[in-house]
N, C-alpha and C. Protein backbone atom coordinates (compact mmCIF):
# COMPACT_ATOMS: atom_id res chain seq x y z
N UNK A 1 -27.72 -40.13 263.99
CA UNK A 1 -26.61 -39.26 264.34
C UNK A 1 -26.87 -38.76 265.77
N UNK A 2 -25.97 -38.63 266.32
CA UNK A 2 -25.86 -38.46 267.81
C UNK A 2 -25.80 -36.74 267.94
N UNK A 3 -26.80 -36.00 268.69
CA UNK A 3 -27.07 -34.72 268.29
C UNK A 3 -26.03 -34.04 269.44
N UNK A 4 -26.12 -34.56 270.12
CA UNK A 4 -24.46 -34.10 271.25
C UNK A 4 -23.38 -34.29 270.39
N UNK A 5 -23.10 -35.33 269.92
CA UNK A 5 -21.38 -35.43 269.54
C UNK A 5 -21.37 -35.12 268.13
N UNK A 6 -22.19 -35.66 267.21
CA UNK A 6 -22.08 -35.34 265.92
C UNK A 6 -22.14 -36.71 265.19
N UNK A 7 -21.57 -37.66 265.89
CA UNK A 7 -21.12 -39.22 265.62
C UNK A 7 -22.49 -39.86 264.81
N UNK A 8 -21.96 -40.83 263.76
CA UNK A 8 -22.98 -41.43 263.25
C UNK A 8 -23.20 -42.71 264.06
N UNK A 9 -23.88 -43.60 263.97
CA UNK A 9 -24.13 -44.81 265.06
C UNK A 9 -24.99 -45.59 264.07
N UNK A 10 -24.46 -46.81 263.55
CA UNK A 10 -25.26 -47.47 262.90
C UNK A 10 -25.79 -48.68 263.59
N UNK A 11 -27.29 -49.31 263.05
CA UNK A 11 -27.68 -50.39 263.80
C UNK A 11 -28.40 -51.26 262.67
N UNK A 12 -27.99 -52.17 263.07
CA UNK A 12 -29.03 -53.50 262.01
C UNK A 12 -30.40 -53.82 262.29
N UNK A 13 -31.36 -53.72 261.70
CA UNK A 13 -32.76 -54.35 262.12
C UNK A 13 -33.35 -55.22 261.62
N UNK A 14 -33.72 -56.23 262.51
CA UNK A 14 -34.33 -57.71 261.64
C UNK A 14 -35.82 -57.28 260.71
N UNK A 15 -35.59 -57.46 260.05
CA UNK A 15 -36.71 -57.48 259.01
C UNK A 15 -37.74 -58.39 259.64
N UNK A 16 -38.06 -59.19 260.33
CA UNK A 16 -39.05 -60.20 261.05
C UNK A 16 -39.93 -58.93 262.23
N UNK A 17 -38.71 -59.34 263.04
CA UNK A 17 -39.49 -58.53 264.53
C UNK A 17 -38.84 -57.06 264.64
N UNK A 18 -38.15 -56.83 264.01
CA UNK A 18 -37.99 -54.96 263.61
C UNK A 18 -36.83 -54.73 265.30
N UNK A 19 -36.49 -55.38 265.44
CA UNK A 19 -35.38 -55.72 266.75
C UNK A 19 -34.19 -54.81 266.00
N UNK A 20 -33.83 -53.56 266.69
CA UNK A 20 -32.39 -53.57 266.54
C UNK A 20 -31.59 -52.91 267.18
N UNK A 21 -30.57 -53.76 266.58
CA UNK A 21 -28.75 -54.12 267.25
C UNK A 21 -28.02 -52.87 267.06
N UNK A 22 -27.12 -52.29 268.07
CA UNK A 22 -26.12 -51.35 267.68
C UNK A 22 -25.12 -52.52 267.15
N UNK A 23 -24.36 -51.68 265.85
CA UNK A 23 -23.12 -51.72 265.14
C UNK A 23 -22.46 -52.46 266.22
N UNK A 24 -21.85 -52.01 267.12
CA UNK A 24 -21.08 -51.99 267.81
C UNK A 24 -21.24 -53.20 268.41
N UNK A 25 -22.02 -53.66 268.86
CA UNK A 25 -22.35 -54.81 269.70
C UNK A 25 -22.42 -55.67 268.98
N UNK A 26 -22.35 -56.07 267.87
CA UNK A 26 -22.64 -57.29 267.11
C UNK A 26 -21.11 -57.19 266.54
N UNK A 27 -20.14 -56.11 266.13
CA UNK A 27 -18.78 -56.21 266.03
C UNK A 27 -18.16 -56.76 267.32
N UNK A 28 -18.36 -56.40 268.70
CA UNK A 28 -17.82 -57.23 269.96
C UNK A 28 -18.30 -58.62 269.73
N UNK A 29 -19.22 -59.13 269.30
CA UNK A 29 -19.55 -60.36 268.90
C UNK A 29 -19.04 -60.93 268.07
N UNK A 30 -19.11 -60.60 266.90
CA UNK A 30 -18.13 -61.47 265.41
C UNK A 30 -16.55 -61.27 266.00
N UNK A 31 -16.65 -60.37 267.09
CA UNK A 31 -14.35 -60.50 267.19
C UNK A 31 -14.44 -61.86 267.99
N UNK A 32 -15.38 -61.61 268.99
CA UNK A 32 -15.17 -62.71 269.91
C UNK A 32 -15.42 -64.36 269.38
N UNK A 33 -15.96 -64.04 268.19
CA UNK A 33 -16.42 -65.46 267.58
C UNK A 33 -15.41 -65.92 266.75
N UNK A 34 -14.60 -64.98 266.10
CA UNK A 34 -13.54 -65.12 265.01
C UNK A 34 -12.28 -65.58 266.20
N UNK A 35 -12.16 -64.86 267.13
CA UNK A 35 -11.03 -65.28 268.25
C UNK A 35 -11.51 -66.86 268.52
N UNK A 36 -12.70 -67.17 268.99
CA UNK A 36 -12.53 -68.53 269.54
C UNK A 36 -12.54 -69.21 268.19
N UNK A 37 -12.82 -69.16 266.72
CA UNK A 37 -12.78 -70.09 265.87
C UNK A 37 -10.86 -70.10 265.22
N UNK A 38 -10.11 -69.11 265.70
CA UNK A 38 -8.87 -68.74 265.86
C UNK A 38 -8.26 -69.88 266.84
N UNK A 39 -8.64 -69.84 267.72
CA UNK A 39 -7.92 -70.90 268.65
C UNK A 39 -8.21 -71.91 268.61
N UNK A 40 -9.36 -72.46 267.95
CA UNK A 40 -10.34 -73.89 267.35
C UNK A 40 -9.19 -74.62 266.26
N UNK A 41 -9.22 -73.36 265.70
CA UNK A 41 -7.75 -73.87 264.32
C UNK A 41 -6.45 -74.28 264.70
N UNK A 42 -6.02 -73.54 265.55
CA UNK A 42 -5.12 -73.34 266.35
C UNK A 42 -4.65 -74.80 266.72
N UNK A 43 -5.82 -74.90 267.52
CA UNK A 43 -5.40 -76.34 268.24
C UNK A 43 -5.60 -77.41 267.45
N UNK A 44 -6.40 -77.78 266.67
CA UNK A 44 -6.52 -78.70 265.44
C UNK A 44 -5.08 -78.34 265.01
N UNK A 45 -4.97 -77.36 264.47
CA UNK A 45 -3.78 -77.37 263.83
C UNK A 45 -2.76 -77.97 264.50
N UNK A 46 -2.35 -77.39 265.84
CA UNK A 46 -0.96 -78.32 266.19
C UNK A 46 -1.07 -79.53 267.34
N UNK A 47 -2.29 -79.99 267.18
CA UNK A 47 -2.79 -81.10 267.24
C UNK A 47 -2.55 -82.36 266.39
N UNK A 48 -2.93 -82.30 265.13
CA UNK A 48 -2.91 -83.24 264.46
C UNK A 48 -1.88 -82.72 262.69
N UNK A 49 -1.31 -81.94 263.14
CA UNK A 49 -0.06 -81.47 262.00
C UNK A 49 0.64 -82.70 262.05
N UNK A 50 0.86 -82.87 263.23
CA UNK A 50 2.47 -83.68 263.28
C UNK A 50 2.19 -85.35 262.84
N UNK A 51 0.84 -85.61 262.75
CA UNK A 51 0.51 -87.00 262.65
C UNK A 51 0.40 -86.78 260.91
N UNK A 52 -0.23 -85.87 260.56
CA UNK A 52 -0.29 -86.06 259.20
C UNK A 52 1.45 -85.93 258.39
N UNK A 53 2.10 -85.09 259.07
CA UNK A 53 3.62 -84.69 258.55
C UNK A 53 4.37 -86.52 258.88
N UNK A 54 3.73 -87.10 259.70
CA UNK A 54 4.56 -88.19 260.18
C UNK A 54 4.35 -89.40 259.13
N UNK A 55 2.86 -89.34 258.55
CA UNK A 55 2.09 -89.99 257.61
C UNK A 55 2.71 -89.51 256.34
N UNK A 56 3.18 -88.31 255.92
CA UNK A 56 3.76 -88.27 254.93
C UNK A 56 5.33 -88.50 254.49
N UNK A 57 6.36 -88.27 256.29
CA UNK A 57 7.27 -89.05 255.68
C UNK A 57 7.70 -89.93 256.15
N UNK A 58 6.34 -91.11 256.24
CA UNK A 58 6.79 -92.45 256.22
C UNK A 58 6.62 -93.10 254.60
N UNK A 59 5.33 -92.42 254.18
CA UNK A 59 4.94 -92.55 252.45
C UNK A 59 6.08 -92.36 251.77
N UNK A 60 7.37 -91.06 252.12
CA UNK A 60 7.97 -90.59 250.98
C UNK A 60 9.37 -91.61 251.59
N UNK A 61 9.50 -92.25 252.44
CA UNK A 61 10.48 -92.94 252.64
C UNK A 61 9.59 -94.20 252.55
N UNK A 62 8.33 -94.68 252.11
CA UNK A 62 8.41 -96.15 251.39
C UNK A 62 8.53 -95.97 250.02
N UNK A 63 8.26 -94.72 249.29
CA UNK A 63 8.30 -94.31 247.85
C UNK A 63 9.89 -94.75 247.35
N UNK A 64 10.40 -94.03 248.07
CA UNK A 64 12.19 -93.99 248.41
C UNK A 64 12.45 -95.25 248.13
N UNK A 65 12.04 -96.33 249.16
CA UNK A 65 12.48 -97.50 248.73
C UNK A 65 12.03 -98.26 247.42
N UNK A 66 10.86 -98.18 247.24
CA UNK A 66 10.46 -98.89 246.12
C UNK A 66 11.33 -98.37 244.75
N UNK A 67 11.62 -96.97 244.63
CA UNK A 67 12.16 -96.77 243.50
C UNK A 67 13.80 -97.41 243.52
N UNK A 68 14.25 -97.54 244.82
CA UNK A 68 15.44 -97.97 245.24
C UNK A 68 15.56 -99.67 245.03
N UNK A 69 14.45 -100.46 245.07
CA UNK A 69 14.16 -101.49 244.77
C UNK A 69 14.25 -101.77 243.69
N UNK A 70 13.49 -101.09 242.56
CA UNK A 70 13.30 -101.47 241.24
C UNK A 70 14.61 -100.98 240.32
N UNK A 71 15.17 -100.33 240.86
CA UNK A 71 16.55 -99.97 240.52
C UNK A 71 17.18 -101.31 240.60
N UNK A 72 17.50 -101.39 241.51
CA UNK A 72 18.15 -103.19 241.88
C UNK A 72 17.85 -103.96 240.73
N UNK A 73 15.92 -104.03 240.35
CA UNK A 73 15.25 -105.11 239.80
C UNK A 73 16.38 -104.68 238.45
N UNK A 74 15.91 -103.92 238.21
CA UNK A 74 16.55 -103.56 236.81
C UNK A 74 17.48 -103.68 236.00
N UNK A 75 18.85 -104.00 237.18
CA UNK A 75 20.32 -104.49 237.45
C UNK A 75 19.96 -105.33 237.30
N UNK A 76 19.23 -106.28 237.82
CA UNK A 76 19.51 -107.47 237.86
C UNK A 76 18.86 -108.32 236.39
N UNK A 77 17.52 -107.96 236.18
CA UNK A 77 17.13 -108.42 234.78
C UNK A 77 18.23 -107.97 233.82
N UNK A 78 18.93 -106.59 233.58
CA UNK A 78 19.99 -106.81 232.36
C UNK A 78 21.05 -108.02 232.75
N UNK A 79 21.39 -108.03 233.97
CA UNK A 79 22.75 -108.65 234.43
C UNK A 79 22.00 -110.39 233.85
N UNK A 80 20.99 -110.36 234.27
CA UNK A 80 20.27 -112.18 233.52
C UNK A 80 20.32 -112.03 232.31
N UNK A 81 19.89 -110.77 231.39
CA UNK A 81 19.97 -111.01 229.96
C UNK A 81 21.24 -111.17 229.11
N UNK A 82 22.27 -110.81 230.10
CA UNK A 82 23.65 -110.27 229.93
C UNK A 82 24.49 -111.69 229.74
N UNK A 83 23.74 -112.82 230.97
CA UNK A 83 24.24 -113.52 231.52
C UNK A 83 23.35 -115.19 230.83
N UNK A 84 22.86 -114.52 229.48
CA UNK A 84 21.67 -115.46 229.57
C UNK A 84 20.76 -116.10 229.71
N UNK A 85 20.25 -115.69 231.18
CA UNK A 85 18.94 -116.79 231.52
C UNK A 85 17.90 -115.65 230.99
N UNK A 86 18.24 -114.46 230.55
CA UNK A 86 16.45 -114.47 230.23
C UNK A 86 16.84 -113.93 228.47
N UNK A 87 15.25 -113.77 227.99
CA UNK A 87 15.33 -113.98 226.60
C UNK A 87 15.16 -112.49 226.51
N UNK A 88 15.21 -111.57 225.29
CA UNK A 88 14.84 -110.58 224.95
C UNK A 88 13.57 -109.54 224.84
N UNK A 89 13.31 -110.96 224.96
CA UNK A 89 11.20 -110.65 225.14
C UNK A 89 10.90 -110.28 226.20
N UNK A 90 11.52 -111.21 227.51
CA UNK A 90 11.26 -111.21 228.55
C UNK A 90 12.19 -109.60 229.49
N UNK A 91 12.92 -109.40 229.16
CA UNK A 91 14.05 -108.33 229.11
C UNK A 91 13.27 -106.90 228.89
N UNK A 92 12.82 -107.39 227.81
CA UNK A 92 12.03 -105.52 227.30
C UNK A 92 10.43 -105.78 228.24
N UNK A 93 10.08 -106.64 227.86
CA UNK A 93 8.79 -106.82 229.18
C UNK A 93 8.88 -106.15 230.47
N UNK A 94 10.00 -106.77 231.09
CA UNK A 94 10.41 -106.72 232.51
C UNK A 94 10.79 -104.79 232.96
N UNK A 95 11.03 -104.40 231.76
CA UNK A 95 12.15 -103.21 231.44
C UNK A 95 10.86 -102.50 231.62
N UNK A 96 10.02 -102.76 230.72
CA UNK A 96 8.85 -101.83 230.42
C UNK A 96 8.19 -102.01 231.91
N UNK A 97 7.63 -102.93 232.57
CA UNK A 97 7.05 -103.22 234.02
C UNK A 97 7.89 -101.93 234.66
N UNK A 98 8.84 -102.43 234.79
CA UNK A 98 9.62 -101.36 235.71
C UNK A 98 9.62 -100.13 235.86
N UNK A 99 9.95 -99.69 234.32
CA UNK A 99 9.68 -98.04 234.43
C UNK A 99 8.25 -97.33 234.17
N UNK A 100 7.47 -98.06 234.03
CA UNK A 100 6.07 -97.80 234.58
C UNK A 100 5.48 -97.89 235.85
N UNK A 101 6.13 -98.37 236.48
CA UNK A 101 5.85 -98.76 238.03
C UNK A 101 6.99 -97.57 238.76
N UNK A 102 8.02 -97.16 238.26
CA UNK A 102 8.82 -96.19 238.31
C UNK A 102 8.06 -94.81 238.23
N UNK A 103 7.47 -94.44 237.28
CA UNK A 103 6.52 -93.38 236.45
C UNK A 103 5.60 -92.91 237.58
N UNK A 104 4.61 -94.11 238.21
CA UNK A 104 3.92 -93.84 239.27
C UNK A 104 4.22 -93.75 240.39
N UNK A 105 5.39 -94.54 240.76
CA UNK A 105 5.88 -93.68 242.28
C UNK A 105 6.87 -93.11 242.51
N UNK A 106 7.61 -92.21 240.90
CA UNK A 106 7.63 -91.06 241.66
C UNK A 106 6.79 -90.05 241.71
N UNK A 107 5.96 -90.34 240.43
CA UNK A 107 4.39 -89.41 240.14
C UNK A 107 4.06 -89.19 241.81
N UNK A 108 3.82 -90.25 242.94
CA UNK A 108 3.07 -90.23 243.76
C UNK A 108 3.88 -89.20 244.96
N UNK A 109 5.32 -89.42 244.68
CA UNK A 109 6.82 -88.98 245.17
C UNK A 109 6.58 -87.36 245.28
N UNK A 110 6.01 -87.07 243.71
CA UNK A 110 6.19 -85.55 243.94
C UNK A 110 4.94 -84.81 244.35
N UNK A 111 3.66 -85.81 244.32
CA UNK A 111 2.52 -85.00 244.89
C UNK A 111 2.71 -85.40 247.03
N UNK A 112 3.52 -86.11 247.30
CA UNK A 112 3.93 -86.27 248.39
C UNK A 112 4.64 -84.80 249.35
N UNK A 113 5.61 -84.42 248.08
CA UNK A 113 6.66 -83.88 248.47
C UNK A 113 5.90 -82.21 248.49
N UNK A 114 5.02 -81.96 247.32
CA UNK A 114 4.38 -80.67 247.62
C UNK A 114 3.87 -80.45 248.85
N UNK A 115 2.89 -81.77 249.29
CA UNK A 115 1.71 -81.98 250.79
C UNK A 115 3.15 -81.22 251.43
């Protein structure tokens, strides 16, 4: 305690070499360290945001297509079973392929769309 002002004044001391730090000076230190790891983020951050945002919607526009694809497929195997060339076996096979392959990308669609 500071016998002029009244003020308390705290200080840290290394337990090794019995060295010690005012409070104060080691708080001007951790601001100044938290500021430059602030602007470290900073710039990472809008650095490489836009490559990862660009990476994700090129993913959610190939997702896009594939489900847009197998849509087609799908048309088109009833329109063959419809039309005869394929058998019933082959029909529910094809059916089942599809909406399992459907299942996973939009599965992949919506963990895309959270990122």
């Amino acid at each position: 305690m500071d016998a002029h002002t009244g003020k308390k004044h705290c200080y840290y001391q290394c337990s090794n070499c019995k060295t010690r730090i005012s409070e104060k000076k080691i708080e001007k230190q951790m601001v100044n360290f938290l500021d430059d790891m602030l602007d470290f983020f900073l710039l990472i951050d809008n650095t490489y945001k836009p490559y990862i945002y660009k990476d994700t919607d090129n993913e959610i526009k190939k997702c896009n297509k594939i489900i847009e694809e197998l849509n087609i497929k799908e048309k088109r195997i009833k329109k063959a079973f419809v039309d005869g060339v394929v058998e019933e076996i082959e029909l529910k096979d094809e059916l089942d392929f599809i909406k399992n392959q459907k299942i996973v990308t939009i599965e992949k669609l919506k963990n895309l769309e959270i990122k």
